[in-house]
C-alpha atoms as a PDB file:
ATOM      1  CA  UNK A   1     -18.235  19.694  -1.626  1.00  0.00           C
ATOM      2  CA  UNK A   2     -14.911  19.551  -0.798  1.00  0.00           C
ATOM      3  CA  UNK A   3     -12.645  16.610   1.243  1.00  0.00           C
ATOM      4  CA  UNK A   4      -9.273  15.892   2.710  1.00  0.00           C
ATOM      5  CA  UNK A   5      -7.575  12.687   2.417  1.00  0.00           C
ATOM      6  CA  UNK A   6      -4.517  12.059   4.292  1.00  0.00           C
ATOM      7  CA  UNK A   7      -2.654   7.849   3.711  1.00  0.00           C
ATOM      8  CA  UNK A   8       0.117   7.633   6.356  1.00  0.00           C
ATOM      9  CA  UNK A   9       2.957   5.299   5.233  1.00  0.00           C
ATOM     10  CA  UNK A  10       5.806   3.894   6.624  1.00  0.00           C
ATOM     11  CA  UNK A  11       7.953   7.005   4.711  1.00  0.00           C
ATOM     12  CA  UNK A  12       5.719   9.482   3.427  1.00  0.00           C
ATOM     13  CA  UNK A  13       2.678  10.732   4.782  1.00  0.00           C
ATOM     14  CA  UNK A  14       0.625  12.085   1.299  1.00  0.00           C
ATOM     15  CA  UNK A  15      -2.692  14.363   1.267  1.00  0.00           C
ATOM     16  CA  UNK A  16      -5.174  15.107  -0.994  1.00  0.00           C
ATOM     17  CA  UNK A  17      -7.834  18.256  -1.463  1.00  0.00           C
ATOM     18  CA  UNK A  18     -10.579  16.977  -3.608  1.00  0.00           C
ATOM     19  CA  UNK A  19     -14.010  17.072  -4.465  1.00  0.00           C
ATOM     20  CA  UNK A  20     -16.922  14.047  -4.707  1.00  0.00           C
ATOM     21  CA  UNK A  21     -16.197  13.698  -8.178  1.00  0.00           C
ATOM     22  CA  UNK A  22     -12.550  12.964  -7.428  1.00  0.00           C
ATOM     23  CA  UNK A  23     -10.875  16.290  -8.843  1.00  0.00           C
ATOM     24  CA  UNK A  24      -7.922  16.481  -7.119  1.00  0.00           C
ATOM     25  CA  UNK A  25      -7.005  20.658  -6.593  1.00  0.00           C
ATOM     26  CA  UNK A  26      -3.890  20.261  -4.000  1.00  0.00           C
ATOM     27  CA  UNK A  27      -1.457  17.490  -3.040  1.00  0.00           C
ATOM     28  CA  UNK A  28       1.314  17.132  -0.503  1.00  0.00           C
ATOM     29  CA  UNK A  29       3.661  14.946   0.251  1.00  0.00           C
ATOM     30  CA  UNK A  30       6.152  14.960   3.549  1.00  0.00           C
ATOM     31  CA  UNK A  31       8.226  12.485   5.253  1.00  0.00           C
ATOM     32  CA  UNK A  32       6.708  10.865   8.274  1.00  0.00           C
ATOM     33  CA  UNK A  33       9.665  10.219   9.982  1.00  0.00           C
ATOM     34  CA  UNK A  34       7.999   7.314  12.732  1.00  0.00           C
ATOM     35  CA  UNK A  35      11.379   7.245  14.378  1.00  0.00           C
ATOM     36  CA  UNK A  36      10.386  10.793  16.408  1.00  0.00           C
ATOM     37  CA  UNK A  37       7.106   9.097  17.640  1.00  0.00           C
ATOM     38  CA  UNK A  38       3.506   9.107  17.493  1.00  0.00           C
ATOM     39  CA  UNK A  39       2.330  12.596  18.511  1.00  0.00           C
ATOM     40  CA  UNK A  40       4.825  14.146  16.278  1.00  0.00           C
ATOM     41  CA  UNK A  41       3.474  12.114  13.713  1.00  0.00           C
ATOM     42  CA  UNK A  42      -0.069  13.104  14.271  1.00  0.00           C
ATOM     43  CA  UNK A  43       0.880  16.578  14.459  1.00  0.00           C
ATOM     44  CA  UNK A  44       2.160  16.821  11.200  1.00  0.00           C
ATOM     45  CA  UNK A  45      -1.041  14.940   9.772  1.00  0.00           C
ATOM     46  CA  UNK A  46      -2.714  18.358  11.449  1.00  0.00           C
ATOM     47  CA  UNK A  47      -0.823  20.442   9.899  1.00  0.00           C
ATOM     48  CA  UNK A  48      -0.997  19.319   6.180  1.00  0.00           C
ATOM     49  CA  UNK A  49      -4.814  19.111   6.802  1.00  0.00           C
ATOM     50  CA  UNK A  50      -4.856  22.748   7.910  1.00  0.00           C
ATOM     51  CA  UNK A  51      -2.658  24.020   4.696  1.00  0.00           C
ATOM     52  CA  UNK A  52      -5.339  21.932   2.668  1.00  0.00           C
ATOM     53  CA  UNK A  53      -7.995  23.677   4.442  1.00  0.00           C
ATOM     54  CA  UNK A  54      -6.894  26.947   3.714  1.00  0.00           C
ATOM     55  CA  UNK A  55      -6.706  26.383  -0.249  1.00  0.00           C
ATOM     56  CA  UNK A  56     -10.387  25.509  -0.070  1.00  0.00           C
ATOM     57  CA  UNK A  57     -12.662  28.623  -1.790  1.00  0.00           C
ATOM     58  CA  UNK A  58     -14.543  28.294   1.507  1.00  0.00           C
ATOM     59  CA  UNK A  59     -12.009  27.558   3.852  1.00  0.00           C
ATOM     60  CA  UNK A  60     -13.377  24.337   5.317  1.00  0.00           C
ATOM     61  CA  UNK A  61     -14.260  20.962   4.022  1.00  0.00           C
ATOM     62  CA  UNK A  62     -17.041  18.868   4.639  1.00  0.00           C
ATOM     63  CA  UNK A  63     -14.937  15.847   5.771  1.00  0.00           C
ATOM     64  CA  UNK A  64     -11.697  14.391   6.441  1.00  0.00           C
ATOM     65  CA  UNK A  65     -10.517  10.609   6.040  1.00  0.00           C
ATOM     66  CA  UNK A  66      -7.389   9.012   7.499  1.00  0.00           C
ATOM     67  CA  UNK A  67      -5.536   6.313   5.942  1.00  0.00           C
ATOM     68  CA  UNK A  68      -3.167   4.458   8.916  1.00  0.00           C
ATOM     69  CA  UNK A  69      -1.300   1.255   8.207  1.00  0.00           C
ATOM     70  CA  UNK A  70      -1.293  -1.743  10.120  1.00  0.00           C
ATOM     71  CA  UNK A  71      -4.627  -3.214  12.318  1.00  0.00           C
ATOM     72  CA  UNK A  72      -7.144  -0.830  13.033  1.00  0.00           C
ATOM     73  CA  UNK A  73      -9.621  -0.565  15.854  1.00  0.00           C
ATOM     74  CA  UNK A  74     -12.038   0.739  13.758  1.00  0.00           C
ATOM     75  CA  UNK A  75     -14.821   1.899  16.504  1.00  0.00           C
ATOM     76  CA  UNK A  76     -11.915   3.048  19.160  1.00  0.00           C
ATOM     77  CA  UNK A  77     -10.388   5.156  16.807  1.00  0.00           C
ATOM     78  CA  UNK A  78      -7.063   3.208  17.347  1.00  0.00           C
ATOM     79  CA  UNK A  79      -3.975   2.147  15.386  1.00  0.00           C
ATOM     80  CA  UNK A  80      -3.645  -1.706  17.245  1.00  0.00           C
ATOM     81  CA  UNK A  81      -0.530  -2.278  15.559  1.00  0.00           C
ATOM     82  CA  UNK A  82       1.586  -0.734  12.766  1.00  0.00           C
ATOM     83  CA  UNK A  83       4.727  -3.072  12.562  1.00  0.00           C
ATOM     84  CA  UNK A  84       6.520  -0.308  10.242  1.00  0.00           C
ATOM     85  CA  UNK A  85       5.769   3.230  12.433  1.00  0.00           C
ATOM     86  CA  UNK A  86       6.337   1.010  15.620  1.00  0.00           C
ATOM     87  CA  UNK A  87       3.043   1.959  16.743  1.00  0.00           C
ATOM     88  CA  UNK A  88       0.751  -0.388  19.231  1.00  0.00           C
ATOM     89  CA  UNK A  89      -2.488   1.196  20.593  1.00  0.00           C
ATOM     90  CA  UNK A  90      -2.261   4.452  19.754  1.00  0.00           C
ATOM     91  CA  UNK A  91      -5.446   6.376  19.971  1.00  0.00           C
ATOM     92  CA  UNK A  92      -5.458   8.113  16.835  1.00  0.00           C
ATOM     93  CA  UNK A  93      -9.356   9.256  15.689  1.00  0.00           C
ATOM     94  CA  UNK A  94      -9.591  11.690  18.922  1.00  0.00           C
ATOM     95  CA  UNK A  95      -6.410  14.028  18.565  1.00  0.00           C
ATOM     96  CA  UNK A  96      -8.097  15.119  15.018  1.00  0.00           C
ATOM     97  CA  UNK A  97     -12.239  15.519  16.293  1.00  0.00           C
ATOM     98  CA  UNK A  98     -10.183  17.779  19.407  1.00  0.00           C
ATOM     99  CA  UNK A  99      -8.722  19.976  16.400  1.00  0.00           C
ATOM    100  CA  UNK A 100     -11.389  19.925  13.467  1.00  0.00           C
ATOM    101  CA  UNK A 101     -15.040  20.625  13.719  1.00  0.00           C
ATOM    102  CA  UNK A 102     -16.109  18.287  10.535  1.00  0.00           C
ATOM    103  CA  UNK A 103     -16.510  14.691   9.996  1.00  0.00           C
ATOM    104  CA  UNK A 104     -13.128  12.682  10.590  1.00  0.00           C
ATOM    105  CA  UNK A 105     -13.291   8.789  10.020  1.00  0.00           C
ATOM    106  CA  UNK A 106     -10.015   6.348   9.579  1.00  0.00           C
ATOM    107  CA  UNK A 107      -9.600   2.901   8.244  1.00  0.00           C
ATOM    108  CA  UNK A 108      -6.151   0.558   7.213  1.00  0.00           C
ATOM    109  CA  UNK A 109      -4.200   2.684   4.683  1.00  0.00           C
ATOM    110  CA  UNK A 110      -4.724   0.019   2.236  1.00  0.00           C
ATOM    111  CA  UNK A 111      -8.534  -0.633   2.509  1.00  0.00           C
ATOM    112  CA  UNK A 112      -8.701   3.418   1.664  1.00  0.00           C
ATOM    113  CA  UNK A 113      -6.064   2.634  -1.218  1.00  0.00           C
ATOM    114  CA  UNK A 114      -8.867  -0.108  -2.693  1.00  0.00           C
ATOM    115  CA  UNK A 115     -12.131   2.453  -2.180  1.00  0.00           C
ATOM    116  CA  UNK A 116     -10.273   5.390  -4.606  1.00  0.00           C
ATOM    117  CA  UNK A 117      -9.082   2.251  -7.161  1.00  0.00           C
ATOM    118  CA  UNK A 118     -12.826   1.385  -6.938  1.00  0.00           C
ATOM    119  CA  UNK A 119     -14.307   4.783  -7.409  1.00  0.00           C
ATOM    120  CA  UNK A 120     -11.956   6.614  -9.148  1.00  0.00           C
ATOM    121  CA  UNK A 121      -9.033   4.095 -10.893  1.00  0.00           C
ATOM    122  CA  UNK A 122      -8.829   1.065 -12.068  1.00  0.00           C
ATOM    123  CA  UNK A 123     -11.238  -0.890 -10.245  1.00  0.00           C
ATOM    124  CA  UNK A 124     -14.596   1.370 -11.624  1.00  0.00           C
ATOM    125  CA  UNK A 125     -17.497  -0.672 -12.378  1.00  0.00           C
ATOM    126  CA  UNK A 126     -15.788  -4.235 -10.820  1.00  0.00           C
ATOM    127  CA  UNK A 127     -17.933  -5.390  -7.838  1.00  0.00           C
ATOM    128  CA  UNK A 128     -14.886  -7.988  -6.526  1.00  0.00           C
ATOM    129  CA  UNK A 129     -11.820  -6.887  -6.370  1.00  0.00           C
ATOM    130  CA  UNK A 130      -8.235  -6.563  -4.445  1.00  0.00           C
ATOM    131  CA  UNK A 131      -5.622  -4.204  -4.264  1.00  0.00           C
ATOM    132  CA  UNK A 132      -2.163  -5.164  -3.232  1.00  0.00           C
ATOM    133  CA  UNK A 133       0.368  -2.530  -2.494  1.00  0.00           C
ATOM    134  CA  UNK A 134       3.790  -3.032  -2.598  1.00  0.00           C
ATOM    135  CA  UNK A 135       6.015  -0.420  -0.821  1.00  0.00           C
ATOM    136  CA  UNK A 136       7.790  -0.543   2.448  1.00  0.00           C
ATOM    137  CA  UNK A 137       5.131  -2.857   3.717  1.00  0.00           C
ATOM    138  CA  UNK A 138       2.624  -5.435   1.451  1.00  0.00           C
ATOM    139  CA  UNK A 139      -0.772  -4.845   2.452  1.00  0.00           C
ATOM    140  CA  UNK A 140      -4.377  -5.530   0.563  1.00  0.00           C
ATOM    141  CA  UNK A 141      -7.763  -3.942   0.450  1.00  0.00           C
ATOM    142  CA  UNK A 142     -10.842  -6.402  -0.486  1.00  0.00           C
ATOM    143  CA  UNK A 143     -13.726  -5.381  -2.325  1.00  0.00           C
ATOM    144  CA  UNK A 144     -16.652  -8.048  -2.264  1.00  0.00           C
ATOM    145  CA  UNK A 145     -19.989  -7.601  -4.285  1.00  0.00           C
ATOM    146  CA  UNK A 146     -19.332  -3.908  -4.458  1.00  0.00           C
ATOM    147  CA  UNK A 147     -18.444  -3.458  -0.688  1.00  0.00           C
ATOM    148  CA  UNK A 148     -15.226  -2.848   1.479  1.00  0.00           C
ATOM    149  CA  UNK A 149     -14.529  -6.229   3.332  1.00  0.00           C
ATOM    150  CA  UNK A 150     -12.914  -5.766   6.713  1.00  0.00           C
ATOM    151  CA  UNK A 151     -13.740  -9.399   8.506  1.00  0.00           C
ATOM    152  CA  UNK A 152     -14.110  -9.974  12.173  1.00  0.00           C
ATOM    153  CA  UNK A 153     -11.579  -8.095  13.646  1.00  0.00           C
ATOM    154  CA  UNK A 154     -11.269  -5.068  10.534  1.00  0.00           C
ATOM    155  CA  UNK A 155      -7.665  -7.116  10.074  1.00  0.00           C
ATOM    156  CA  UNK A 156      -9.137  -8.967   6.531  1.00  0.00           C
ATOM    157  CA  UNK A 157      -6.648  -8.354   3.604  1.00  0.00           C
ATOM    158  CA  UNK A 158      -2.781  -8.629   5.433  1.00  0.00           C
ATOM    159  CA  UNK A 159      -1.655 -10.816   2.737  1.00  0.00           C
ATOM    160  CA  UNK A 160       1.684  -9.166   4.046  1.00  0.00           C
ATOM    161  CA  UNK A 161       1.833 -11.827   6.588  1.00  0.00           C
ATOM    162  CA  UNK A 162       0.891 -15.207   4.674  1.00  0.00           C
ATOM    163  CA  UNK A 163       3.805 -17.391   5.303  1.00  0.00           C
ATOM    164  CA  UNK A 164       4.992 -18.116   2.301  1.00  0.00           C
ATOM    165  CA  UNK A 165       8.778 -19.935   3.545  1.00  0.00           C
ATOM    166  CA  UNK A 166       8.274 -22.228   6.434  1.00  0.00           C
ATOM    167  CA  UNK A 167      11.432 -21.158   7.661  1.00  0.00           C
ATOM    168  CA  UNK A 168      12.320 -17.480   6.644  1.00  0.00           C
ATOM    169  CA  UNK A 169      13.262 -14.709   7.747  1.00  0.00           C
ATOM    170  CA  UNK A 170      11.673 -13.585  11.297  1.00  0.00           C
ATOM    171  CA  UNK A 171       8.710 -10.212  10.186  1.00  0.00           C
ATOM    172  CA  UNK A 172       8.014  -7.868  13.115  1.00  0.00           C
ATOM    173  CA  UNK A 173       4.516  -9.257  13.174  1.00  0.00           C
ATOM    174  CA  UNK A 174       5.683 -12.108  15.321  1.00  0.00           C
ATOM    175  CA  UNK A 175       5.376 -14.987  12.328  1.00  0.00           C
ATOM    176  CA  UNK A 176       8.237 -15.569   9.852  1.00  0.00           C
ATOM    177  CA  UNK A 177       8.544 -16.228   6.354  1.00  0.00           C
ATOM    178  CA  UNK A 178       5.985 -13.537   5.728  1.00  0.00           C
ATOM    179  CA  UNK A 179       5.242 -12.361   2.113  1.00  0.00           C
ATOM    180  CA  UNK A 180       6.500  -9.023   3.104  1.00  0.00           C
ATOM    181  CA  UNK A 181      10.021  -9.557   3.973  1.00  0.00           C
ATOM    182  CA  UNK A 182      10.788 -10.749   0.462  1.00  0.00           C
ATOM    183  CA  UNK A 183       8.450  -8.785  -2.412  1.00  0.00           C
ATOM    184  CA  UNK A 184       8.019  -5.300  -0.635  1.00  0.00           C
ATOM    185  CA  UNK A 185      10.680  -2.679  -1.228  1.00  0.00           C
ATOM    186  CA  UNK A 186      13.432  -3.749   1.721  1.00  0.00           C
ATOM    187  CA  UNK A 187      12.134  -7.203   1.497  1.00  0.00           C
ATOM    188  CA  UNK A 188      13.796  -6.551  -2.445  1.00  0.00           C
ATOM    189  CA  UNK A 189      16.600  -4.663  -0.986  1.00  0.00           C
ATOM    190  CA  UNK A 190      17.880  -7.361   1.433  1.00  0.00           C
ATOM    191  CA  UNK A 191      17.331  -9.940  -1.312  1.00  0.00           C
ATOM    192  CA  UNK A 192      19.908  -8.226  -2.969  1.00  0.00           C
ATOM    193  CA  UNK A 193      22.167  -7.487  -0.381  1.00  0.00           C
ATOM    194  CA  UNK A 194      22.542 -11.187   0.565  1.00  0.00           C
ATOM    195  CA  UNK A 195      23.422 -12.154  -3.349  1.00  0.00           C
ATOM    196  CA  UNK A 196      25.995  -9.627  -3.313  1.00  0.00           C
ATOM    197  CA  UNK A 197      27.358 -10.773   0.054  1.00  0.00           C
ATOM    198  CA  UNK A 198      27.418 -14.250  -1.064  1.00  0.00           C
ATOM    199  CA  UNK A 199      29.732 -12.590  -4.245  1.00  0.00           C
ATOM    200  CA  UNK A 200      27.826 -12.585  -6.942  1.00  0.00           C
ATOM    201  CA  UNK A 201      28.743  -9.989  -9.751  1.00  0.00           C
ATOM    202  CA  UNK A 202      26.455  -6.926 -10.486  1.00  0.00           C
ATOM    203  CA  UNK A 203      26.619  -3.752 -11.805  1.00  0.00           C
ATOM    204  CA  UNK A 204      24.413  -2.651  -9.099  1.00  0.00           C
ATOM    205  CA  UNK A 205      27.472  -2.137  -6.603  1.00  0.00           C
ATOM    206  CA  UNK A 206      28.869   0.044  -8.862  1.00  0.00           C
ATOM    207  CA  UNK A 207      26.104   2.265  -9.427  1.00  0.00           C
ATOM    208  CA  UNK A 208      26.166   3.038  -5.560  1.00  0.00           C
ATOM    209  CA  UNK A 209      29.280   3.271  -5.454  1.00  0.00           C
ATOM    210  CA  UNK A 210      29.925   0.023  -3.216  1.00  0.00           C
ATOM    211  CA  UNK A 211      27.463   1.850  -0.816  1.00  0.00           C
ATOM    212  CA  UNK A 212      25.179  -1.336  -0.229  1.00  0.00           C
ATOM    213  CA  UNK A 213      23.048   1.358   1.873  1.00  0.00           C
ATOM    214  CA  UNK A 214      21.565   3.128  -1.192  1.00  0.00           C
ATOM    215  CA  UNK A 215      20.027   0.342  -2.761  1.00  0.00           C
ATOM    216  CA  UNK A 216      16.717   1.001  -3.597  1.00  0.00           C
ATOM    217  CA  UNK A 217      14.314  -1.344  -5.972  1.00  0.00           C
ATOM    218  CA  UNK A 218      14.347   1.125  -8.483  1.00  0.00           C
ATOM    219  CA  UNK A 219      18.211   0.749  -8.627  1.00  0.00           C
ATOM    220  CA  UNK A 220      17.337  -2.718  -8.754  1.00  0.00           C
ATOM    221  CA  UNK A 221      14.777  -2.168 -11.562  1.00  0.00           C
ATOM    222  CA  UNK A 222      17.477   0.305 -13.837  1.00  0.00           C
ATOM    223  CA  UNK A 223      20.320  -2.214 -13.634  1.00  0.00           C
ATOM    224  CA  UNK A 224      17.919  -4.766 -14.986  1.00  0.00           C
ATOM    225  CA  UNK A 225      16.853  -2.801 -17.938  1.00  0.00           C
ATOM    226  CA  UNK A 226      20.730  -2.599 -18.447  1.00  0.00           C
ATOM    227  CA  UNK A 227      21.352  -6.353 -18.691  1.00  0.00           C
ATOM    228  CA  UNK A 228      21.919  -6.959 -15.235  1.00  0.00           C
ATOM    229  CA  UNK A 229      21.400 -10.239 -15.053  1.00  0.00           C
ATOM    230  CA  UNK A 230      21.485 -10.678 -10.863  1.00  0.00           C
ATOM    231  CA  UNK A 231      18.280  -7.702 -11.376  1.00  0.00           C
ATOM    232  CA  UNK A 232      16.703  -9.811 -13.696  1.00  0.00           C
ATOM    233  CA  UNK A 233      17.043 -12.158 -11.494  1.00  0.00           C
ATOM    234  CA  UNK A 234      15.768 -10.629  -8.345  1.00  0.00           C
ATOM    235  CA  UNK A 235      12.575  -8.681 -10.250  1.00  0.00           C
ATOM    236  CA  UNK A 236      11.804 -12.548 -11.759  1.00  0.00           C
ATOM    237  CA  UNK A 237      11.987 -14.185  -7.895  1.00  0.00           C
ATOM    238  CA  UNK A 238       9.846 -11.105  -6.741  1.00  0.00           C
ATOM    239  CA  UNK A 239       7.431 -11.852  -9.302  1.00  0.00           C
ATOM    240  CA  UNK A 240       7.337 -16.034  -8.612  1.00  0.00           C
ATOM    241  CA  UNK A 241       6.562 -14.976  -4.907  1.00  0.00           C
ATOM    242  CA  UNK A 242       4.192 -12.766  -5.242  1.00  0.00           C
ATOM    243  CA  UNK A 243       2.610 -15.014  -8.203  1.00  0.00           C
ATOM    244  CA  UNK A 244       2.101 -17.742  -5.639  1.00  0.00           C
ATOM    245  CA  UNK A 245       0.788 -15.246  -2.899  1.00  0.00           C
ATOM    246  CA  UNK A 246      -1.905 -13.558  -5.099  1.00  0.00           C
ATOM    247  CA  UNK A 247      -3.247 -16.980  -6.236  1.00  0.00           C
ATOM    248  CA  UNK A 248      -3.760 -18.364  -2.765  1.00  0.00           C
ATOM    249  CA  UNK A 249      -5.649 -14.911  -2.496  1.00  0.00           C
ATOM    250  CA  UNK A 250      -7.063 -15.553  -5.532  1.00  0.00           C
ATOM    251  CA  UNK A 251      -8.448 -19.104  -4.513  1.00  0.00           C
ATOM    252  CA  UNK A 252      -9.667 -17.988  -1.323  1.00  0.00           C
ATOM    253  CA  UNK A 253     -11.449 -14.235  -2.221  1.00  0.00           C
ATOM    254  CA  UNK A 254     -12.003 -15.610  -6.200  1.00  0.00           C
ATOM    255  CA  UNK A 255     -11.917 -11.434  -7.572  1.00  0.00           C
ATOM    256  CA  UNK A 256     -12.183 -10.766 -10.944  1.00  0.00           C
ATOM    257  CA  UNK A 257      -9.136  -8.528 -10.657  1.00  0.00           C
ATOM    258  CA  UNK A 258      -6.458  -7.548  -9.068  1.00  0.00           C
ATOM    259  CA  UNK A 259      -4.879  -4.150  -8.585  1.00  0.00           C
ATOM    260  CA  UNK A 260      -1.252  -3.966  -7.761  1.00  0.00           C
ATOM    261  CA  UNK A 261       0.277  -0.596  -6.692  1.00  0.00           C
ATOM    262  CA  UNK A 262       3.229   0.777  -4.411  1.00  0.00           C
ATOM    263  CA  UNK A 263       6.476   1.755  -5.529  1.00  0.00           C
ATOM    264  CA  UNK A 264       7.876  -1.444  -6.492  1.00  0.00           C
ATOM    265  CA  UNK A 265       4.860  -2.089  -8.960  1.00  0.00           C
ATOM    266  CA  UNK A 266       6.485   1.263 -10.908  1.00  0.00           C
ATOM    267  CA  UNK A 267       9.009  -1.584 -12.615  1.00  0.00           C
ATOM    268  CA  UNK A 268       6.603  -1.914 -14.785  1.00  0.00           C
ATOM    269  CA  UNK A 269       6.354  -5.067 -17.257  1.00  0.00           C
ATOM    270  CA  UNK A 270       9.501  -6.461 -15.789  1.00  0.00           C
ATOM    271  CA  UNK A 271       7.420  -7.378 -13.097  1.00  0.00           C
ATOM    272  CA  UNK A 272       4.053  -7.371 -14.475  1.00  0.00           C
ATOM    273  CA  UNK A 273       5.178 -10.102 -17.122  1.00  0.00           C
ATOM    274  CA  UNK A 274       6.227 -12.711 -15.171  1.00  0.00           C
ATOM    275  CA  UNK A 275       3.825 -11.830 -12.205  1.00  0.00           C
ATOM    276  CA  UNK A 276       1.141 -13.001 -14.442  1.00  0.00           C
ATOM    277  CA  UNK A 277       2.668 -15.822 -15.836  1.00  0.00           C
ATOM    278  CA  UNK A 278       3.419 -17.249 -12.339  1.00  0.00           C
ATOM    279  CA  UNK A 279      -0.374 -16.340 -10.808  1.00  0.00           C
ATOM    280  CA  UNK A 280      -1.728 -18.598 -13.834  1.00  0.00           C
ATOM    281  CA  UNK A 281       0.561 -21.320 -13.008  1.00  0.00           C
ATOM    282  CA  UNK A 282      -0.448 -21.274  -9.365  1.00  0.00           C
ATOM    283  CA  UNK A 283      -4.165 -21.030 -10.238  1.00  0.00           C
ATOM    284  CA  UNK A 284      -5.942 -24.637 -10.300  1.00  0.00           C
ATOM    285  CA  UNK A 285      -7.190 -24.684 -13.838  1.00  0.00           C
ATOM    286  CA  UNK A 286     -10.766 -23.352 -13.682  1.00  0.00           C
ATOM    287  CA  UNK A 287      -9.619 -19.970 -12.704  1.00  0.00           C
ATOM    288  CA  UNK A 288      -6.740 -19.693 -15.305  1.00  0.00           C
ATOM    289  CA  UNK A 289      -6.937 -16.686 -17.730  1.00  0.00           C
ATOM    290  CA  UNK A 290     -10.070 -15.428 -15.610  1.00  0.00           C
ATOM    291  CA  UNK A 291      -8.544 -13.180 -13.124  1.00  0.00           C
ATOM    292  CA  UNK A 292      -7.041 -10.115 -14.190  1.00  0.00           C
ATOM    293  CA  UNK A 293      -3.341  -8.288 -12.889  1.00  0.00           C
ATOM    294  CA  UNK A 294      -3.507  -4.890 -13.610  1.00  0.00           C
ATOM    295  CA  UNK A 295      -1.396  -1.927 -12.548  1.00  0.00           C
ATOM    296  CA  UNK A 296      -2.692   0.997 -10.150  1.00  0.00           C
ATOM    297  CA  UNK A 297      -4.412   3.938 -12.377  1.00  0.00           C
ATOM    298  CA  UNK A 298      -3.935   5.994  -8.948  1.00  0.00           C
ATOM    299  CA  UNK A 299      -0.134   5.147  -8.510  1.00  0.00           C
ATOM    300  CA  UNK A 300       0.872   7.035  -5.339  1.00  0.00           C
ATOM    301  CA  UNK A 301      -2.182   8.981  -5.414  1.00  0.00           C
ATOM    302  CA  UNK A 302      -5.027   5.930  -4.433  1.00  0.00           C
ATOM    303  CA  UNK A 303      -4.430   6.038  -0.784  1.00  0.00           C
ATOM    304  CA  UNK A 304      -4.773   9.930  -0.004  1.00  0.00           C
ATOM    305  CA  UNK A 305      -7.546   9.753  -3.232  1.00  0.00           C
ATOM    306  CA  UNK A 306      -8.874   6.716  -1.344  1.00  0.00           C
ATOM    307  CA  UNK A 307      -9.166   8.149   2.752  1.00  0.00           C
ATOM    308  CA  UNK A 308     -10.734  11.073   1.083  1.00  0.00           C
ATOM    309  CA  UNK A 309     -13.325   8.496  -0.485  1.00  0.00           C
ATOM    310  CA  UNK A 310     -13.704   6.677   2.537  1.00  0.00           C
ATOM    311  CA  UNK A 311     -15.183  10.056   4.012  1.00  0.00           C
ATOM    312  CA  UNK A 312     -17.560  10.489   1.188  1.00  0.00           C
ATOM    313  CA  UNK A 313     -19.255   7.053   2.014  1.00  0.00           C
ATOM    314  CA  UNK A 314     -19.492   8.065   5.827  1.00  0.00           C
ATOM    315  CA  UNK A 315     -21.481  11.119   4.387  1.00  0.00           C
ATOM    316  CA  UNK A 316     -23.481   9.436   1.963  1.00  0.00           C
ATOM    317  CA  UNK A 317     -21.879  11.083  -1.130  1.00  0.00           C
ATOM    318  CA  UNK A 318     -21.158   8.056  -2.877  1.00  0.00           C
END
């Protein structure tokens, strides 16, 4: 049997062509560009499902499974909100059951990322579990005696948008001080912009060539493993946030582990390190040294791996 797995993100939309027992056979990868609007978007989800399609032996799958970001009207087949495509009710599960003749299903982007940890990556064999991803938004999937948790309103797991500074900087969710705008990628970016504004001395300017535009984390991450000490500095705050955010998780959901993926987790034990030193001190004393923080097996691959998972449970398969 074969299935199609496509996780939209805020910059790349990624697909997968896999089978139940999670061999992956074809990838892709493409920009999603959200600036040129929602139907464009959609209609270049199509077409990478169509160029998966037709590398199939048979040249059809037996289900497809969408990963979208943001709240989810699960039932409507709707994207409610996504903050970082500036989408808000857009019917989504329709424009793909008008164009493929095969079982099509959609959930949170993350959620999808959590099923392929749980099946297929580092999660196997734990029955409670989160993922957190870190890229150009922070989002969690929750996995609960075995089973994807979605909560009242399928909106459980935007740990995103815990306040975490009474009086930060203003998110596009409405709230402020949100998780997000300081430990996901341009959260980490316009940390750094503001210490460089404010004057302090990097070698990160220099390696952009005083081009405060191209300032990515993994700049960030590079000019720490050169002594930076402003990087070091940034990658240790990153960690001491998200520390304190994952244990209030951690006291409310009480997982056995936790899964941390997205591009800024690719710093590696920089961030690891101190991210698990500051979850322990944040932890009231009976959970210390019982929760694990490990990295993504998947890396970029557990939210396509993940929607194409997500279609295998509508069907039974797993």
């Amino acid at each position: 049997m074969y299935f199609i797995g496509v996780d939209l993100g805020g910059t790349n939309m990624a697909s997968a062509l896999m089978d139940e027992k999670g061999n992956v056979y074809h990838t892709n990868v493409i920009a999603t560009e959200a600036y040129k609007g929602p139907k464009h978007v959609i209609d270049n989800m199509k077409n990478e499902i169509r160029k998966l399609i037709e590398k199939t032996p048979t040249s059809r799958v037996d289900g497809i499974g969408l990963g979208i970001p943001g709240l989810i009207d699960i039932e409507r087949g709707y994207s409610r909100f996504a903050g970082n495509l500036g989408w808000q009710n857009v019917p989504v599960l329709d424009e793909f059951k008008k164009e493929f003749d095969v079982p099509i299903c959609m959930d949170n982007d993350v959620r999808v990322a959590a099923l392929g940890e749980k099946y297929f990556g580092a999660g196997v064999g734990v029955k409670n579990q989160i993922l957190v991803t870190l890229g150009t938004g922070v989002g969690s999937g929750i996995i609960i005696d075995g089973k994807l948790h979605r909560g009242y309103s399928a909106s459980a797991g935007e740990i995103g948008h815990v306040c975490i500074e009474k009086d930060g900087y203003f998110c596009n969710c409405g709230n402020r001080g949100c998780l997000e705008m300081y430990v996901s990628a341009p959260g980490i970016v316009r940390r750094t912009k503001r210490y460089i504004m404010e004057g302090h001395f990097t070698i990160i300017t220099s390696m952009v060539n005083d081009e405060l535009s191209k300032i990515t984390p993994k700049i960030v991450s590079e000019a720490a493993d050169k002594g930076d000490g402003l990087a070091r500095l940034i990658i240790d705050e990153t960690a001491k946030l998200l520390g304190i955010g994952l244990a209030t998780y951690a006291h409310i959901i009480n997982p056995e582990l936790i899964i941390v993926g997205g591009g800024v987790s690719l710093m590696g034990d920089k961030l690891f390190v101190p991210l698990r030193k500051y979850f322990d001190e944040h932890l009231m004393m009976s959970l210390r040294g019982k929760v694990s923080i490990v990295p993504s097996k998947l890396k970029d691959q557990s939210g396509m791996i993940g929607a194409a998972a997500l279609s295998m449970l509508e069907l039974g398969v797993l």
